[in-house]
N, C-alpha and C. Protein backbone atom coordinates (compact mmCIF):
# COMPACT_ATOMS: atom_id res chain seq x y z
N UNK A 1 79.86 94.58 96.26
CA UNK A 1 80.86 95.52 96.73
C UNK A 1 80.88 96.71 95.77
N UNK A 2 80.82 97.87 96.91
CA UNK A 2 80.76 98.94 95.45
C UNK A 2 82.41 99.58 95.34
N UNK A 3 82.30 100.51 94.05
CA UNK A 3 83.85 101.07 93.85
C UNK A 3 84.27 101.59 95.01
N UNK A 4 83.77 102.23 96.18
CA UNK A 4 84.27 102.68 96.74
C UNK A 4 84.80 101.69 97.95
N UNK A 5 84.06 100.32 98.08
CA UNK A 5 84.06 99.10 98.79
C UNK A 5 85.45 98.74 98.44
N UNK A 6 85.56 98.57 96.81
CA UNK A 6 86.55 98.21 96.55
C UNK A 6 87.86 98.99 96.99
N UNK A 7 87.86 100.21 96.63
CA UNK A 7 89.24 101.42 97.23
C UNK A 7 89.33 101.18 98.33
N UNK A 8 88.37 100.75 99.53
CA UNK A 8 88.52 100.51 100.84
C UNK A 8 89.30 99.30 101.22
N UNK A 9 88.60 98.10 100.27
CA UNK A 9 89.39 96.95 100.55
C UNK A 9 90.84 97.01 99.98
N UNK A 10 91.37 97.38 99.03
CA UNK A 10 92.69 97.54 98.92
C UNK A 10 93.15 98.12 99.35
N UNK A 11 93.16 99.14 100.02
CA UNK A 11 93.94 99.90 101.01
C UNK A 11 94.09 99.39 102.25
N UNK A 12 92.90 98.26 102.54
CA UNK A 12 93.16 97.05 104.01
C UNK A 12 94.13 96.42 103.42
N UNK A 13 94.08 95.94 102.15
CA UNK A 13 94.74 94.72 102.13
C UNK A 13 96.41 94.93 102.53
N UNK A 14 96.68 96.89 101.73
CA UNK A 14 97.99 96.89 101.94
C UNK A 14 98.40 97.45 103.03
N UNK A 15 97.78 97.80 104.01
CA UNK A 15 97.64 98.72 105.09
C UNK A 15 97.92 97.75 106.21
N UNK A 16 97.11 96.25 106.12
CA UNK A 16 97.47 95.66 107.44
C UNK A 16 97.34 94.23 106.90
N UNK A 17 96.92 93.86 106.10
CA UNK A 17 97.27 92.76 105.65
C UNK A 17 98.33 91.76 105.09
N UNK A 18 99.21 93.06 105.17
CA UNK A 18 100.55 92.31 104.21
C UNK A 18 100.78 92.26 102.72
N UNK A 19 100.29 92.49 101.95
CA UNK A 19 100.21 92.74 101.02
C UNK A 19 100.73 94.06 100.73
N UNK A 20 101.80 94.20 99.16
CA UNK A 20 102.17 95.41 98.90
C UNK A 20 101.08 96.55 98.04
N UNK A 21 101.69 97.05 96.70
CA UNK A 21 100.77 97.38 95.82
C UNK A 21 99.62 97.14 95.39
N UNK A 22 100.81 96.55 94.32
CA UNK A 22 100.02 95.72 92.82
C UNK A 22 99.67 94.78 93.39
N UNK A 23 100.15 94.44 94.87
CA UNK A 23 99.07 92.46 95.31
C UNK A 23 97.84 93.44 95.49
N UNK A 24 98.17 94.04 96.54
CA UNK A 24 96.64 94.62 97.51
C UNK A 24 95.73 95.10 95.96
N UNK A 25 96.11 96.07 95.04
CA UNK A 25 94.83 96.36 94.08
C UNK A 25 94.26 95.53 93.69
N UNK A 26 95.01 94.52 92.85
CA UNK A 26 94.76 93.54 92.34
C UNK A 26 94.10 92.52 92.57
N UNK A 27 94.13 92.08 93.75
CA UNK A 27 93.57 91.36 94.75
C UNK A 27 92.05 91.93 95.09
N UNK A 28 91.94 92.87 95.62
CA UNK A 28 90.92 93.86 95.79
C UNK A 28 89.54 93.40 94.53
N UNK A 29 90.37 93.79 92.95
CA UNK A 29 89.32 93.77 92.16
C UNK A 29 88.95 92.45 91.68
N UNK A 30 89.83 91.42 91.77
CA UNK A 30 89.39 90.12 91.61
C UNK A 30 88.11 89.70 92.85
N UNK A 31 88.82 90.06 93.81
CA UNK A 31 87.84 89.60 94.86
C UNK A 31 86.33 90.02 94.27
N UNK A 32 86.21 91.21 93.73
CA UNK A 32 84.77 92.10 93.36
C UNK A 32 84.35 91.57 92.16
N UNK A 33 85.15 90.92 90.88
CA UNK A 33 85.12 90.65 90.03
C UNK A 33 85.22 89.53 89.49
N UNK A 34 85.87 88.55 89.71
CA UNK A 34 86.25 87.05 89.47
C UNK A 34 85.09 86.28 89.56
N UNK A 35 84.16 85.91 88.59
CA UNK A 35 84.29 84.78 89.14
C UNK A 35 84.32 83.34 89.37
N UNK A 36 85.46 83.11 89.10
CA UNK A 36 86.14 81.74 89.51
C UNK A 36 87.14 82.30 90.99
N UNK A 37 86.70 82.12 91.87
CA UNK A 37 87.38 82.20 93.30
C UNK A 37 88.96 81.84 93.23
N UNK A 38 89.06 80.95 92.07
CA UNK A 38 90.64 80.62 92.31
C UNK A 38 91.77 81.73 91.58
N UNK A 39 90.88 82.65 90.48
CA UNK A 39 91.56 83.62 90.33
C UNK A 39 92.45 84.99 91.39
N UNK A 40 91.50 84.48 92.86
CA UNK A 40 91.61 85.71 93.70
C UNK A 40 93.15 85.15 94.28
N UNK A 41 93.19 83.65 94.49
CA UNK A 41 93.98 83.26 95.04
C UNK A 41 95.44 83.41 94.74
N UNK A 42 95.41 83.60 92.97
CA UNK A 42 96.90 84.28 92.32
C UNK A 42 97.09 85.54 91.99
N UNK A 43 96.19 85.91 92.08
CA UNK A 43 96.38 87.45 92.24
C UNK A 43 97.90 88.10 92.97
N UNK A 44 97.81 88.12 94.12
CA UNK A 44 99.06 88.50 94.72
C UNK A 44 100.25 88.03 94.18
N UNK A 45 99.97 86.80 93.82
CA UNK A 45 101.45 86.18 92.76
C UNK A 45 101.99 86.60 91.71
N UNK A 46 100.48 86.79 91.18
CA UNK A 46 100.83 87.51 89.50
C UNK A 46 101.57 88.57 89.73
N UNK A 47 100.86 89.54 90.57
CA UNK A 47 101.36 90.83 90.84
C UNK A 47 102.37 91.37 91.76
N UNK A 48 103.34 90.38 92.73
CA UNK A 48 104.61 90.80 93.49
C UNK A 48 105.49 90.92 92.69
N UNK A 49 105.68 90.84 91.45
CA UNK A 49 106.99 91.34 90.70
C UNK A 49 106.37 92.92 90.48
N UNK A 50 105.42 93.23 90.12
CA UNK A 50 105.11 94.62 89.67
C UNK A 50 105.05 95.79 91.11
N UNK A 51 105.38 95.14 92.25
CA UNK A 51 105.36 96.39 93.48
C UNK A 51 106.62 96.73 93.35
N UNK A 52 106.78 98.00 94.21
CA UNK A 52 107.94 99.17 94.54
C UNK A 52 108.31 99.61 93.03
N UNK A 53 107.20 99.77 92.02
CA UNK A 53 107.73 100.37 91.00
C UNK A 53 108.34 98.98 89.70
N UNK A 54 108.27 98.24 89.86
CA UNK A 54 108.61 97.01 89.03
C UNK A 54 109.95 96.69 89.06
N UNK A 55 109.76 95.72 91.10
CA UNK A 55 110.79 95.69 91.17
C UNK A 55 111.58 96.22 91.93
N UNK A 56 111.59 97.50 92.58
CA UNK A 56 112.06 98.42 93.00
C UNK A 56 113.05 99.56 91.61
N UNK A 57 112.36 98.85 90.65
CA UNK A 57 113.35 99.54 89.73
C UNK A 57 113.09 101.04 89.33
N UNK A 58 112.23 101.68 89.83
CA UNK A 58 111.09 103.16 89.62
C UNK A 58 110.66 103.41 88.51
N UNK A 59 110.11 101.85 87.88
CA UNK A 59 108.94 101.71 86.70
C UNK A 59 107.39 102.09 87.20
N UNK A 60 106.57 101.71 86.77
CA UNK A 60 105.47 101.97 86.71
C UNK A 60 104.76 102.01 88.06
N UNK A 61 104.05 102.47 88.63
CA UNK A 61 103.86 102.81 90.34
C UNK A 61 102.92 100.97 89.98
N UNK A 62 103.17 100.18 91.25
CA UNK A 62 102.80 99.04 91.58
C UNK A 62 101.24 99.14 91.63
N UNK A 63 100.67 100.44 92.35
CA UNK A 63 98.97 100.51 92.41
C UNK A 63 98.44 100.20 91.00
N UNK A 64 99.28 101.07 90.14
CA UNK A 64 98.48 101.54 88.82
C UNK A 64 98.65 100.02 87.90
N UNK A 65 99.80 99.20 88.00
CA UNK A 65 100.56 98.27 87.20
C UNK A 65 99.42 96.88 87.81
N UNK A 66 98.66 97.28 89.03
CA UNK A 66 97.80 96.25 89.79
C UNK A 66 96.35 96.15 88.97
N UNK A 67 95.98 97.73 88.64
CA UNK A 67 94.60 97.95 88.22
C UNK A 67 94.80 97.57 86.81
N UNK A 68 95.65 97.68 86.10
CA UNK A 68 96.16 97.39 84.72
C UNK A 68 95.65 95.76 84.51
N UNK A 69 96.45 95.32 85.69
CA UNK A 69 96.52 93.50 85.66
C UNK A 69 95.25 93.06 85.42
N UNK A 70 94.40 93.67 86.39
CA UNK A 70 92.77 93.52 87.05
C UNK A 70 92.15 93.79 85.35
N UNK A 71 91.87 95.14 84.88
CA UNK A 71 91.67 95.26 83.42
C UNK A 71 91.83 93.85 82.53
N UNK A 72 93.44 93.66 82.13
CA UNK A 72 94.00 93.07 81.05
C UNK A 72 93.06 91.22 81.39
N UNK A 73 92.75 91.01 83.38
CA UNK A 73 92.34 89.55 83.24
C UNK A 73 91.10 89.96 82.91
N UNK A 74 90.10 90.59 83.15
CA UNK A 74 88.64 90.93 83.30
C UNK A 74 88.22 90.93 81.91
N UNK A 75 89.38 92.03 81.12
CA UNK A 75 88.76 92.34 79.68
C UNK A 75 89.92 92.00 78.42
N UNK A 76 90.95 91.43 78.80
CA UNK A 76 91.94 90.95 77.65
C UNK A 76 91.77 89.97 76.76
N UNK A 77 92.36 90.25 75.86
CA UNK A 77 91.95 89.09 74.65
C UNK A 77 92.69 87.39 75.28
N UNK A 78 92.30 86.37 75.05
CA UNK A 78 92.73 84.94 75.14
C UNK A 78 93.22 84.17 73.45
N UNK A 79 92.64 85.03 72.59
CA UNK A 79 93.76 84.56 71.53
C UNK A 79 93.99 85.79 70.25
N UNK A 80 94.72 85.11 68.90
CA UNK A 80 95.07 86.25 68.36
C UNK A 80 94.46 86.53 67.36
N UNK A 81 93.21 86.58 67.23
CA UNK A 81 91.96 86.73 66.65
C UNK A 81 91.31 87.49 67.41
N UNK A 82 91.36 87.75 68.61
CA UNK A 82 90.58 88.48 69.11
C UNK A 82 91.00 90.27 69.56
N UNK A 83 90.07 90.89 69.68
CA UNK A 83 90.56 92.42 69.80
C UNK A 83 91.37 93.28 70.41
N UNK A 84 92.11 94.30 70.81
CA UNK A 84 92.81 94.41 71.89
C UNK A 84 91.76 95.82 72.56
N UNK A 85 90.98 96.39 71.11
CA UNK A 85 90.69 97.84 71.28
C UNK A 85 89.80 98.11 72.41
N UNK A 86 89.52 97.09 73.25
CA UNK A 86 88.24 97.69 74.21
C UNK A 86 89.26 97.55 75.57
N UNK A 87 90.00 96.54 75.61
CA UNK A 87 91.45 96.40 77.02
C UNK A 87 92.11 97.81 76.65
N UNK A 88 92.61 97.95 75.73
CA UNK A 88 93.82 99.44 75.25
C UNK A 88 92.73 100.73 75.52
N UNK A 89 91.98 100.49 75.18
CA UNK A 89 90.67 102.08 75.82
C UNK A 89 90.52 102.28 77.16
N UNK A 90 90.55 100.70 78.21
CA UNK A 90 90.37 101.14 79.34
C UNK A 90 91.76 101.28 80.02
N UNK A 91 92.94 100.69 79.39
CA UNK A 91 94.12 100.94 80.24
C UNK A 91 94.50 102.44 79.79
N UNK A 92 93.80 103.09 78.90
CA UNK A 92 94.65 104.90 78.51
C UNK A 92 94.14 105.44 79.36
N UNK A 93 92.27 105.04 79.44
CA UNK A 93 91.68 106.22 80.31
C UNK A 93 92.01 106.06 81.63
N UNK A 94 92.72 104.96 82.13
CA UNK A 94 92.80 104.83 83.50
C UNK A 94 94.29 105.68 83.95
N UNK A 95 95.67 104.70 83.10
CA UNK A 95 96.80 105.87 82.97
C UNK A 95 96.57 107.16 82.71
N UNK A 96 95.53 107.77 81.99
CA UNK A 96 95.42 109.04 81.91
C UNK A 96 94.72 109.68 83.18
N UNK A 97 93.97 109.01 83.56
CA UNK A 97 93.59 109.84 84.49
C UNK A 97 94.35 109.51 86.11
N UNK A 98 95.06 108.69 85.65
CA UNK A 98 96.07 108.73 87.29
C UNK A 98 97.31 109.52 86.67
N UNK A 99 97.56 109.72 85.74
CA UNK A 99 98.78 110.95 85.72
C UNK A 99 97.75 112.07 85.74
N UNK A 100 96.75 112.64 85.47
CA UNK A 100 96.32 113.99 85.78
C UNK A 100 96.16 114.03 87.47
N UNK A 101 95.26 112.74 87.65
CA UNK A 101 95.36 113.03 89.44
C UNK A 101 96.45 113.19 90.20
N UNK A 102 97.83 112.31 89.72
CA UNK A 102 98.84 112.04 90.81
C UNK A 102 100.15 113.06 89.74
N UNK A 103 100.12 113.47 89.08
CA UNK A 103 101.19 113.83 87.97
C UNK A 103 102.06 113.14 87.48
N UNK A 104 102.07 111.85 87.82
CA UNK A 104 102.93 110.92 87.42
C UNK A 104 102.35 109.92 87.24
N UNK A 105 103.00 108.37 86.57
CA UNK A 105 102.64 107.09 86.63
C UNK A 105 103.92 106.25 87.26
N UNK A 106 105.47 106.99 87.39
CA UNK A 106 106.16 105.83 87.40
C UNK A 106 106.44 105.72 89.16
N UNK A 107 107.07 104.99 89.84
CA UNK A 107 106.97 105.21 91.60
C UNK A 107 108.20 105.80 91.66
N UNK A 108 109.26 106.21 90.84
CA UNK A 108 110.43 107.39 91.41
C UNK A 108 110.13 108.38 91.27
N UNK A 109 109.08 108.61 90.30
CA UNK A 109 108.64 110.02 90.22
C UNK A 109 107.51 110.19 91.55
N UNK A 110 106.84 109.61 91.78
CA UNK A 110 105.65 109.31 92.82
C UNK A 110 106.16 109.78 93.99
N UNK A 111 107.09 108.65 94.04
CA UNK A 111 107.94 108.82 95.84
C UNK A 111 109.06 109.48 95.89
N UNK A 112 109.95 109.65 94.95
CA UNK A 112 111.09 110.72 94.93
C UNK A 112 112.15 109.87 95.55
N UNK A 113 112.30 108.58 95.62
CA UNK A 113 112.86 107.71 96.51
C UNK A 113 113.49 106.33 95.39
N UNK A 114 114.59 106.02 95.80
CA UNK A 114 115.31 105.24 95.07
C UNK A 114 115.45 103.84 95.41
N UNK A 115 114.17 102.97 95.75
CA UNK A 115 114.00 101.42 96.24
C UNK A 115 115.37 101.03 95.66
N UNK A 116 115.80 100.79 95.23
CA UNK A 116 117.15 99.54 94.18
C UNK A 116 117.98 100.14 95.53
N UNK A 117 118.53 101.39 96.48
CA UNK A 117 118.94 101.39 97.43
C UNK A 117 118.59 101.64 98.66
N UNK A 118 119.18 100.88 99.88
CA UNK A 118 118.96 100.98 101.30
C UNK A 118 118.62 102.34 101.78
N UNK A 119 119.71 103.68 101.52
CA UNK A 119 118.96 104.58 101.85
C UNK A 119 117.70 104.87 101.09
N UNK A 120 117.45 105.05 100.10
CA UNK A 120 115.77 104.92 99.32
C UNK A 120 114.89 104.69 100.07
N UNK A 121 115.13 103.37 100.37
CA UNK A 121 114.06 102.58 101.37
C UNK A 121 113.43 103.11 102.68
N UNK A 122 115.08 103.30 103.29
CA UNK A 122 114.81 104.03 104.83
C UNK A 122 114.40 105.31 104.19
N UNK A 123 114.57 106.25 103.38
CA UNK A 123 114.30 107.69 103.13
C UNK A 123 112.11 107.10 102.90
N UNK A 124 111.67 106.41 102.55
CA UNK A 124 110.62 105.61 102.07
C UNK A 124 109.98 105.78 103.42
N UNK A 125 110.27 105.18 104.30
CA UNK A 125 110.13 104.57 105.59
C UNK A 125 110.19 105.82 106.92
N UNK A 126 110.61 106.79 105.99
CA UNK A 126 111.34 108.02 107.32
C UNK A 126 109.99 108.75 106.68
N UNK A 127 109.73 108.64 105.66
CA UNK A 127 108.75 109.95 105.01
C UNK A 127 107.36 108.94 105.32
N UNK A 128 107.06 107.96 105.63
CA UNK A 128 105.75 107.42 105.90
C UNK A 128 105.55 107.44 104.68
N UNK A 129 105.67 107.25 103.75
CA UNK A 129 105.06 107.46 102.21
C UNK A 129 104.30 105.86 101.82
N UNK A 130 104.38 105.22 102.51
CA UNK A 130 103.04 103.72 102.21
C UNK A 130 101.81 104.55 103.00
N UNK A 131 102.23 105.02 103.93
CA UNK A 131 100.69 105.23 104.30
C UNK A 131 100.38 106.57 104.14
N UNK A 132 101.44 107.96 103.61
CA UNK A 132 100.88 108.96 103.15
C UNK A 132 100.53 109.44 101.70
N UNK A 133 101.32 108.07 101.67
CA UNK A 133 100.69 108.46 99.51
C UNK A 133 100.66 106.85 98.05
N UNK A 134 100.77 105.97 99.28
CA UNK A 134 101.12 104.75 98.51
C UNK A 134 99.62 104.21 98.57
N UNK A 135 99.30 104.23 100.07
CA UNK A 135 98.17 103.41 100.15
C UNK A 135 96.85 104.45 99.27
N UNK A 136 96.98 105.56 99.65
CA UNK A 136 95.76 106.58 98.95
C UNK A 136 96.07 106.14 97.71
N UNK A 137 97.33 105.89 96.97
CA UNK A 137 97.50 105.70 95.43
C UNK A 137 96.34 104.24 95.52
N UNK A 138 96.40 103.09 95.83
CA UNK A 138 96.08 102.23 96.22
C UNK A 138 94.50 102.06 96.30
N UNK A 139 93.71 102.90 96.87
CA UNK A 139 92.78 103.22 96.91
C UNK A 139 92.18 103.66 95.56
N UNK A 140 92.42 104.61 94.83
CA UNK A 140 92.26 105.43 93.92
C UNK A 140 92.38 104.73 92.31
N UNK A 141 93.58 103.54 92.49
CA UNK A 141 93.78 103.32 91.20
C UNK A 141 92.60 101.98 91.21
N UNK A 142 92.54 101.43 92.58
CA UNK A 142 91.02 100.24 92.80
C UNK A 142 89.78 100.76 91.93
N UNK A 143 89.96 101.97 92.75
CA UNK A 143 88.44 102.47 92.46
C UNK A 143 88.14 103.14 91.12
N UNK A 144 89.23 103.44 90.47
CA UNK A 144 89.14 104.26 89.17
C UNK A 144 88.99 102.92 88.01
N UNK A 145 89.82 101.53 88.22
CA UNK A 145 89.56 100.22 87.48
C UNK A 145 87.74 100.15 87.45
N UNK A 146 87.71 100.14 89.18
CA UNK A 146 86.04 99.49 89.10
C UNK A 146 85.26 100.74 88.43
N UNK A 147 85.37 101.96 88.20
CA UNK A 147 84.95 103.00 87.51
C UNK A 147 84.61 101.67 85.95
N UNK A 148 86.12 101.81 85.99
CA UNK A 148 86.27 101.36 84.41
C UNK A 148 85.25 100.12 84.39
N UNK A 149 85.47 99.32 85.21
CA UNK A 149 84.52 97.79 84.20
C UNK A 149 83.42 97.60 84.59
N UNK A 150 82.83 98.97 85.63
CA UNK A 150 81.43 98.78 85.75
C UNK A 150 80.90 99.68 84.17
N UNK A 151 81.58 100.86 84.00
CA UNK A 151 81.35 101.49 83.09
C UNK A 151 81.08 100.61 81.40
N UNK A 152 82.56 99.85 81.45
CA UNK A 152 82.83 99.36 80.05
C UNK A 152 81.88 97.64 80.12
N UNK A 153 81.09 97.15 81.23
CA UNK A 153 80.10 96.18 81.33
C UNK A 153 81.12 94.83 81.48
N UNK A 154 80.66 94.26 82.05
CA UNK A 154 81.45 92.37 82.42
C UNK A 154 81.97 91.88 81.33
N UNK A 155 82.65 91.40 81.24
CA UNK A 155 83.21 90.27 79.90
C UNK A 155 82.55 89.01 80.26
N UNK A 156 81.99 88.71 78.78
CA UNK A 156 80.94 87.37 79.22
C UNK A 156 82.49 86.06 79.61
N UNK A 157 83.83 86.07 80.07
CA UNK A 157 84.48 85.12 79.89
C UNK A 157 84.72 85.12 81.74
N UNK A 158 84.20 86.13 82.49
CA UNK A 158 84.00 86.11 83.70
C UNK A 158 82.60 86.02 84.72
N UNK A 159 82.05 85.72 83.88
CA UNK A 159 80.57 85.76 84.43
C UNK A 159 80.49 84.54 84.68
């Protein structure tokens, strides 16, 4: 599956699959990346607290908090001997380059919309904003991860 395979498949996943954000990215790059198959299967779990902003609370946009996850399992340290500096290089360049693309990272700034309330939601829902700027986020933050770990090479702890 290539990066752009991947941006495609997460934007199915959240587009008609049911899946929100941080499931659909997340999900997306395990599927491309994992592999132990049973990682794909918690994916969406790990990551339903981190959609609508973490929470609905208008923390960190759910796409970006998905590709983060995908990073931290692919290339994170497993104990405290081990490094953080090659995970912390790919989560700046990725936050950095989704605040230059999107001008923001957090989802109140993103959507301008206040999830924690009902009108938020419906204002969410009235503006089409999952499918005019959630799912493209969605797409973008997939494909900018698989940028990253084709770039930064496999971690021998997923191969």
């Amino acid at each position: 599956m290539s990066r752009i395979d991947v941006a495609i498949r997460a934007g199915e996943l959240f587009e008609s699959k049911g899946l929100l954000c941080a499931e659909s990215v997340l999900q997306a790059l395990c599927e491309r990346n994992c592999a132990q198959a049973a990682w794909s299967g918690f994916a969406p779990r790990m990551a339903s607290g981190f959609c609508s902003g973490v929470a609905r609370t208008g923390g960190m946009c759910g796409a970006l908090s998905g590709a983060i996850m995908a990073l931290g399992l692919l290339h994170g340290r497993d104990s405290d001997q081990a490094s953080l500096e090659k995970v912390y290089a790919m989560v700046q360049e990725l936050v950095n380059e989704f605040q230059e693309r999107f001008g923001a990272v957090t989802c109140a700034e993103l959507t301008g919309v206040d999830f924690r309330t009902a009108e938020g939601q419906q204002a969410f829902r009235e503006r089409n904003l999952k499918l005019g700027l959630c799912i493209p986020m969605a797409r973008a933050s997939a494909e900018m991860a698989q940028r990253l770990l084709d770039d930064f090479g496999a971690d021998p702890a997923s191969e």
